[in-house]
Protein backbone atom coordinates (compact mmCIF):
# COMPACT_ATOMS: atom_id res chain seq x y z
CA UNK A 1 -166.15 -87.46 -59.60
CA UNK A 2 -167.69 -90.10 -58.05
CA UNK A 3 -170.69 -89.13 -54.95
CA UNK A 4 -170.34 -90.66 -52.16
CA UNK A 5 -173.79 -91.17 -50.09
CA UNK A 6 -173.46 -91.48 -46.21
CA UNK A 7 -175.57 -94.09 -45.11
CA UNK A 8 -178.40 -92.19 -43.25
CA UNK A 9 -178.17 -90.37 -46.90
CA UNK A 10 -179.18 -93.99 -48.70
CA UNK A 11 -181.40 -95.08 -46.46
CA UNK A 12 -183.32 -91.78 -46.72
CA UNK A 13 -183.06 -92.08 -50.71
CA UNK A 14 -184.41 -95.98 -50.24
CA UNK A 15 -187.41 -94.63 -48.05
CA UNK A 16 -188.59 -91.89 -50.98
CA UNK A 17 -188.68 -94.30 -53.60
CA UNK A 18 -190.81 -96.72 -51.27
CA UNK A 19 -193.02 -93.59 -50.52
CA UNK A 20 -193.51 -92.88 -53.81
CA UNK A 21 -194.54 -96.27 -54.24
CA UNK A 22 -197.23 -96.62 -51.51
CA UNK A 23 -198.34 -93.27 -52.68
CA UNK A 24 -199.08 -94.54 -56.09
CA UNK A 25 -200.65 -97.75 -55.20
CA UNK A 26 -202.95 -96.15 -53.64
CA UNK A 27 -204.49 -95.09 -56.10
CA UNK A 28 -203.39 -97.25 -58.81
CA UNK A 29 -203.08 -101.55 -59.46
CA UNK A 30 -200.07 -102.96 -59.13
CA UNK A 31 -199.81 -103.99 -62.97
CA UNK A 32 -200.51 -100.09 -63.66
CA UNK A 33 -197.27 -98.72 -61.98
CA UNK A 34 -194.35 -98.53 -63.78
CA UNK A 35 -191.05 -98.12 -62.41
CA UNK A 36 -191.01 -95.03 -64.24
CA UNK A 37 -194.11 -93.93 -62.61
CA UNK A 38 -192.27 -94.08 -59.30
CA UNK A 39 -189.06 -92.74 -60.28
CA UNK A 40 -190.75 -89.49 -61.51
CA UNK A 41 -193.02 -89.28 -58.09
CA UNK A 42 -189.95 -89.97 -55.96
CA UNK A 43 -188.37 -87.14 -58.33
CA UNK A 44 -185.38 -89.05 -59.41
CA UNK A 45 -183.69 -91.29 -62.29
CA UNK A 46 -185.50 -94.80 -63.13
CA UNK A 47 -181.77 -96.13 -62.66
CA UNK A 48 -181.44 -94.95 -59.30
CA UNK A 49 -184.45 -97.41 -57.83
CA UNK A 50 -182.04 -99.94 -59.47
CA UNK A 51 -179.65 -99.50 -57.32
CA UNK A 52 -182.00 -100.29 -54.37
CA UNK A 53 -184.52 -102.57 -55.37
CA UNK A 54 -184.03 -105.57 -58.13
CA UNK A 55 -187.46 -105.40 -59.31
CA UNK A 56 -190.92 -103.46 -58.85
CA UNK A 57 -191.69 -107.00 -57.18
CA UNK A 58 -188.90 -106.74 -54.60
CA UNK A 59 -189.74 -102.90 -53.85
CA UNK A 60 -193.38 -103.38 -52.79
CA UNK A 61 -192.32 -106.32 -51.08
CA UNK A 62 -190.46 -104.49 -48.72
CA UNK A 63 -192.77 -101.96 -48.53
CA UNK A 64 -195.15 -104.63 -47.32
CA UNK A 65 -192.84 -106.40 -44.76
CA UNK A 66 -191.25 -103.59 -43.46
CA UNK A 67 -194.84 -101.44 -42.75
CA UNK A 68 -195.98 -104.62 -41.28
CA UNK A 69 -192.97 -104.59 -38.60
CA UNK A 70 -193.24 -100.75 -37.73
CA UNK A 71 -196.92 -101.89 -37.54
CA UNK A 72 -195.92 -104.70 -34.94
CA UNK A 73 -193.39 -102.64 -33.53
CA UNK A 74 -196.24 -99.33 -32.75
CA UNK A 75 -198.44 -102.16 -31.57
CA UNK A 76 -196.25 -102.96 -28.91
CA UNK A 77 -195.20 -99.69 -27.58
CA UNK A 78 -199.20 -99.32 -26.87
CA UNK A 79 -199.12 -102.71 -25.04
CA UNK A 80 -196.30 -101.32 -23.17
CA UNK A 81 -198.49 -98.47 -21.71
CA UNK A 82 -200.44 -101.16 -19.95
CA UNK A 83 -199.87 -102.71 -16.52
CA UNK A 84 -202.30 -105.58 -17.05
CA UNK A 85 -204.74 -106.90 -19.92
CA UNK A 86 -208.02 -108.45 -19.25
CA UNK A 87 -209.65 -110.76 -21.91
CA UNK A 88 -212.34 -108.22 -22.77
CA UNK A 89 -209.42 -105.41 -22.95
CA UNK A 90 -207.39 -107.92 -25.64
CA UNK A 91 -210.43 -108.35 -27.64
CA UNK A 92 -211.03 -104.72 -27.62
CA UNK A 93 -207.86 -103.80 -28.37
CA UNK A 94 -207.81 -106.59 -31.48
CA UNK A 95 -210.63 -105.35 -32.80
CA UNK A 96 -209.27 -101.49 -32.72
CA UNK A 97 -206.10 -102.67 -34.07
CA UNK A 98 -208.10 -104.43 -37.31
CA UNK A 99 -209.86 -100.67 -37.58
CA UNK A 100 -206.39 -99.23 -37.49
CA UNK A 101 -204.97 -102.03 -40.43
CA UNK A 102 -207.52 -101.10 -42.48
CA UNK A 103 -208.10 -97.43 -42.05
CA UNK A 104 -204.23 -96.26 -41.70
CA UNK A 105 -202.42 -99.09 -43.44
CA UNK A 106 -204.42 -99.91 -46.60
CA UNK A 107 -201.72 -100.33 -48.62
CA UNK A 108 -200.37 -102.99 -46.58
CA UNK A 109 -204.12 -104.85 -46.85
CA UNK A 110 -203.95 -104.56 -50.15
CA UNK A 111 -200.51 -105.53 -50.91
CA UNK A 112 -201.13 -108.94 -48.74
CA UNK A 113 -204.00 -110.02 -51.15
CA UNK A 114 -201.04 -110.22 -53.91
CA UNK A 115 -198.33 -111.21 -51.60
CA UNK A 116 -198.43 -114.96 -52.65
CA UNK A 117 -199.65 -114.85 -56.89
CA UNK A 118 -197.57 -112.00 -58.09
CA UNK A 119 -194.91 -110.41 -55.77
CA UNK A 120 -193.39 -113.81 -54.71
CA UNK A 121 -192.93 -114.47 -58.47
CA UNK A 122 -190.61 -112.19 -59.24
CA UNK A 123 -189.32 -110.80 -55.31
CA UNK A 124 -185.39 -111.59 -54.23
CA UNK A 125 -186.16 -115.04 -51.81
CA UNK A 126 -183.24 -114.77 -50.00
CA UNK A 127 -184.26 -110.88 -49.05
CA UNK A 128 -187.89 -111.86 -48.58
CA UNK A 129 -186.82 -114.70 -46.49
CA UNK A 130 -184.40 -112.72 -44.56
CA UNK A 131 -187.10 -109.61 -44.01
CA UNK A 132 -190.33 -112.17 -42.89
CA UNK A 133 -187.72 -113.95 -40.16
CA UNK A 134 -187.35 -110.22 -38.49
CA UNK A 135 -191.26 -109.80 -39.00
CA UNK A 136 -191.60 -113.55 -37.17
CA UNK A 137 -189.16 -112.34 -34.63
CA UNK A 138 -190.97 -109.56 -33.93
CA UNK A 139 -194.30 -111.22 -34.12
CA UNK A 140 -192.97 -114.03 -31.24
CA UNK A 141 -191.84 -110.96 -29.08
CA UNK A 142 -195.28 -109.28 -29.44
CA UNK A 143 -197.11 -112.38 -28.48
CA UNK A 144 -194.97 -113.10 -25.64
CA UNK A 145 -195.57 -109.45 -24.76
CA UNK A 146 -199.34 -110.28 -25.04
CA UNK A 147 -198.87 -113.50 -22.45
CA UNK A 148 -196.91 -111.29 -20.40
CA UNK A 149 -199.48 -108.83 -20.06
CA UNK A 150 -202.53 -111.20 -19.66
CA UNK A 151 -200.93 -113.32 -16.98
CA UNK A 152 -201.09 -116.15 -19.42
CA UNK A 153 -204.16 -115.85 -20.83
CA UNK A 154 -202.91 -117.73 -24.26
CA UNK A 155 -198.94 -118.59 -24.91
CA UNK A 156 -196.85 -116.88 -27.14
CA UNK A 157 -197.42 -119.01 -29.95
CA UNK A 158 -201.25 -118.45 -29.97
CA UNK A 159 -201.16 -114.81 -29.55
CA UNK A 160 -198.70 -114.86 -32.43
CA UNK A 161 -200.83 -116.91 -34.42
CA UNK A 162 -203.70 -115.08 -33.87
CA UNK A 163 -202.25 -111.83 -35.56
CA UNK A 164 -201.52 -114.00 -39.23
CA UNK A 165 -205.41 -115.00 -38.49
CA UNK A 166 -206.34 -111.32 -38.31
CA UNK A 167 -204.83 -110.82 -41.27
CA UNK A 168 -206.45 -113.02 -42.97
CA UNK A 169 -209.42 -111.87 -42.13
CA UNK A 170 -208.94 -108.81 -43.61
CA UNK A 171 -207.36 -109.32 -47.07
CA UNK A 172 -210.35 -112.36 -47.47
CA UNK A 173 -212.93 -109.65 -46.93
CA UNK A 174 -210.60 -106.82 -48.60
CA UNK A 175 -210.50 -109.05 -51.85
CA UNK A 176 -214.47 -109.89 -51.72
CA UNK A 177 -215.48 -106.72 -51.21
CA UNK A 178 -214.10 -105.14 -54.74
CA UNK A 179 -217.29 -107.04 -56.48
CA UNK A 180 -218.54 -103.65 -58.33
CA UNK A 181 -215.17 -102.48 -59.41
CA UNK A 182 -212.95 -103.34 -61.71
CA UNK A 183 -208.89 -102.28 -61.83
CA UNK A 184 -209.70 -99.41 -60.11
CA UNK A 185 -212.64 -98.56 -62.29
CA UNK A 186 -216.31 -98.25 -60.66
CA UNK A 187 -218.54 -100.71 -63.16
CA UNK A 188 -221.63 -99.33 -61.99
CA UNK A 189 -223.29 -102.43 -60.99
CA UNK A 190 -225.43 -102.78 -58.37
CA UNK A 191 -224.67 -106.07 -56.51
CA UNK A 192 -226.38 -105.36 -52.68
CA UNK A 193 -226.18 -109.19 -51.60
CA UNK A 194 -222.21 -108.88 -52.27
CA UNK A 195 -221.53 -105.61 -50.99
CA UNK A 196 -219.00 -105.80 -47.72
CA UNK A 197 -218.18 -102.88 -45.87
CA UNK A 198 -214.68 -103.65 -44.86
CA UNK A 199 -214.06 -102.12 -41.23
CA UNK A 200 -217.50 -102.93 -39.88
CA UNK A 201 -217.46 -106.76 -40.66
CA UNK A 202 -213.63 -107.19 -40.22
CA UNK A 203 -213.99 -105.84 -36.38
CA UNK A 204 -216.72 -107.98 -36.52
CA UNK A 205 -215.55 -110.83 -37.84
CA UNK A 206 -212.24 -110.31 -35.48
CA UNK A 207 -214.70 -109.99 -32.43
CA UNK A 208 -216.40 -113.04 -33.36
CA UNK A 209 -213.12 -114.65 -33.89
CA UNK A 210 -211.70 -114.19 -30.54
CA UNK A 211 -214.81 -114.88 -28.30
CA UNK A 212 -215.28 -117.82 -29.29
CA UNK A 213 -211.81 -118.45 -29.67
CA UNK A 214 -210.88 -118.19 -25.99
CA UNK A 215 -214.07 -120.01 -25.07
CA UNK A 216 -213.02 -123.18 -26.60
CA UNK A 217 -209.16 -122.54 -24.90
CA UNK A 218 -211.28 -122.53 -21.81
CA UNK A 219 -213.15 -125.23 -22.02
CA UNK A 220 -210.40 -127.44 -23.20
CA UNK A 221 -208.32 -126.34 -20.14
């Protein structure tokens, strides 16, 4: 007899396995986890992930596009609680949302530094394609949110922008500051001129960033 899954049933079954996935990277590399390894933590068949995902490539792929849009999507409920937003508030807020990235969502930090050499090499295009358009879409309605709010203090477009700049702040400093460790493994070196702690000099870097940022929007008119 054949089972037949509602859909709320599926999607629930498509949300373990990518659970069990960010709970493993967390702790693990990416070349370490198996699909195995996640089929077991998500307590079901290796099969079954099949039947969701193509490849290991494909599922943290998702995982990364579609944490980045509930990210987007929780940042602009908060917006939403504000009637206006001065430059100093948007800076603050910037910086506390970099804090956030990389104290809640460090899976998603880490998954961008591998984003480009090894999930794109093996990830469905057409799905990948298809999920970063809804993450653009919602990135565009954020910014314009953001101009909204400021009484045009940038346009869409540069507030947008400005969020693919803050992530790249952090996955440059995220992949730089890994120096004494090796897959996961401490090497016990001692390397103080390369050491980076990660929050503190990505809110500052962000900080930084911005200030000067909307100075030279300023004085360009």
């Amino acid at each position: 007899m054949v089972n037949i899954y509602s859909q709320n049933q599926k999607d629930a079954k498509r949300q373990s396995i990518m659970d069990a996935a960010i709970q493993l990277f967390k702790n693990q590399s990416f070349s370490n986890i198996t699909m195995k390894k996640i089929a077991d933590t998500a307590g079901i068949s290796k099969g079954t992930i099949f039947h969701y995902f193509q490849t290991k490539e494909d599922l943290f792929m998702s995982v990364l596009l579609e944490n980045y849009y509930q990210f987007f999507s929780n940042m602009m409920l908060e917006l939403n609680e504000y009637h206006r937003i001065t430059k100093d508030e948007y800076i603050k807020i910037m910086v506390n949302q970099t804090s956030t990235l990389i104290t809640k969502h460090d899976v998603l930090v880490r998954l961008n530094t591998i984003r480009g050499p090894i999930l794109e090499g093996k990830a469905n295009m057409d799905e990948t394609v298809k999920k970063r358009n809804q993450l653009y879409s919602i990135s565009k309605k954020l910014g314009q949110l953001l101009s909204d709010k400021t009484s045009g203090l940038l346009t869409q477009q540069q507030f947008s922008h400005i969020l693919i700049i803050q992530s790249g702040i952090i996955s440059g400093l995220m992949n730089m500051a890994s120096l004494t460790r090796f897959n996961h493994t401490d090497l016990g070196i001692d390397y103080p001129d390369f050491e980076i702690n990660l929050e503190s000099e990505a809110k500052q870097q962000m900080r930084f960033y911005l200030t000067k940022y909307l100075e030279e929007i300023k004085d360009n008119g």
